[in-house]
Protein backbone atom coordinates (compact mmCIF):
# COMPACT_ATOMS: atom_id res chain seq x y z
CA UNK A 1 -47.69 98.55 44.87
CA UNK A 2 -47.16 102.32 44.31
CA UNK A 3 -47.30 104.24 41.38
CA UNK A 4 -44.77 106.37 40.01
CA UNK A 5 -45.30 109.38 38.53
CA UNK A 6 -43.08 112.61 37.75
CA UNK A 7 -44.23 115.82 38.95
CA UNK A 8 -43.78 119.01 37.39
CA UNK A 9 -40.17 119.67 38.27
CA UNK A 10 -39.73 115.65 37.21
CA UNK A 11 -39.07 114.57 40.25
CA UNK A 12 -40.28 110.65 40.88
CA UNK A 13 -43.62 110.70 43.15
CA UNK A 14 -45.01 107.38 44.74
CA UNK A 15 -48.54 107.08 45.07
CA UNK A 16 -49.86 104.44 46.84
CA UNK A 17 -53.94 104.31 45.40
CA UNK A 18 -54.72 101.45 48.54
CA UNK A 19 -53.44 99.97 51.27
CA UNK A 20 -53.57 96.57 52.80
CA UNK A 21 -52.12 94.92 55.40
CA UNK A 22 -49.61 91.67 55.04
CA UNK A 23 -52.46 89.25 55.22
CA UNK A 24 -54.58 90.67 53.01
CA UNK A 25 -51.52 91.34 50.45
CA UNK A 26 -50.76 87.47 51.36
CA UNK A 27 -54.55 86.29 50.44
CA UNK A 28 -53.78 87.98 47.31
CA UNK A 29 -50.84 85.29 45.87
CA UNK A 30 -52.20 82.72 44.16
CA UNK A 31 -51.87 79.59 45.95
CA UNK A 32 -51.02 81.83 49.04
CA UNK A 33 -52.08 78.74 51.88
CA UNK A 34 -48.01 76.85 50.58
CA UNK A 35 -46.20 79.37 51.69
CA UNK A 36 -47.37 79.25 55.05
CA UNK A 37 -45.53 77.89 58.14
CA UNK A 38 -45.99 73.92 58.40
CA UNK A 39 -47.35 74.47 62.05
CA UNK A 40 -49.96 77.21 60.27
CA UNK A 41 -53.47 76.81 59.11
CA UNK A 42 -55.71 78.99 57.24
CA UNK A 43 -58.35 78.98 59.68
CA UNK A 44 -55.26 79.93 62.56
CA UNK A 45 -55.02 83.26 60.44
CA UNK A 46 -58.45 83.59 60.14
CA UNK A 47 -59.16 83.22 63.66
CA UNK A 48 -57.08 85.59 64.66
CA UNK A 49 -57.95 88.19 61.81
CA UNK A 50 -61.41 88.04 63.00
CA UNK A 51 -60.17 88.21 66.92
CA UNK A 52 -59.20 92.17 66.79
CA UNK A 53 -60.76 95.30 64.45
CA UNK A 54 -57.68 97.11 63.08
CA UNK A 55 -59.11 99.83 65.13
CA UNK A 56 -58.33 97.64 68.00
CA UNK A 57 -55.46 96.53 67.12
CA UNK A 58 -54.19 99.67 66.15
CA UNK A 59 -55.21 101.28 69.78
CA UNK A 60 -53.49 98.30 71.89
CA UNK A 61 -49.72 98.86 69.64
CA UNK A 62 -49.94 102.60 70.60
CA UNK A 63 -50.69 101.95 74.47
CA UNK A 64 -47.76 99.03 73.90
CA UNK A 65 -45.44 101.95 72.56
CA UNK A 66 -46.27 104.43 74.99
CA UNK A 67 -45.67 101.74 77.57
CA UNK A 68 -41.99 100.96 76.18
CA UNK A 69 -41.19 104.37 75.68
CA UNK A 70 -42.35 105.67 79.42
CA UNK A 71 -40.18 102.64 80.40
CA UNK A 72 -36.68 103.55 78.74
CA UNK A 73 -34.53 105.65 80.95
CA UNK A 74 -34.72 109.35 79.52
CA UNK A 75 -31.34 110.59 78.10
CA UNK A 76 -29.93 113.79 79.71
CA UNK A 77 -29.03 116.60 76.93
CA UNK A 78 -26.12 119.12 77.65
């Protein structure tokens, strides 16, 4: 959750003091494990949090992108 705050000129600034990703913000609910899928288990998402660093993770979506972008026909400008 950010944090607002007004600057100087009082315009609204968020500030986001951490960041998480969805399963971490998900472990967070109380009684997070009901609003999982009915085909889901905890130990599926922990399994497969524990199969990648975000590091990892984070390299293989960029090679993904670069892949899908090197693949789209390039537009011709005027």
């Amino acid at each position: 959750m950010p944090e607002l705050a007004a600057d100087a000129k009082g315009q609204i600034k968020r500030r986001y003091c951490w960041y998480a990703t969805p399963r971490e913000i998900l472990r967070q609910l109380p009684g997070w494990a009901v609003h999982l899928k009915d085909d889901v288990t905890i130990e599926d998402l922990e399994r497969q949090a524990r199969a990648q660093t975000d590091m990892t993770a984070a390299r293989d979506m960029q090679a993904a992108k670069q892949q899908l972008f090197a693949s789209l026909p390039r537009r011709r400008s005027a």
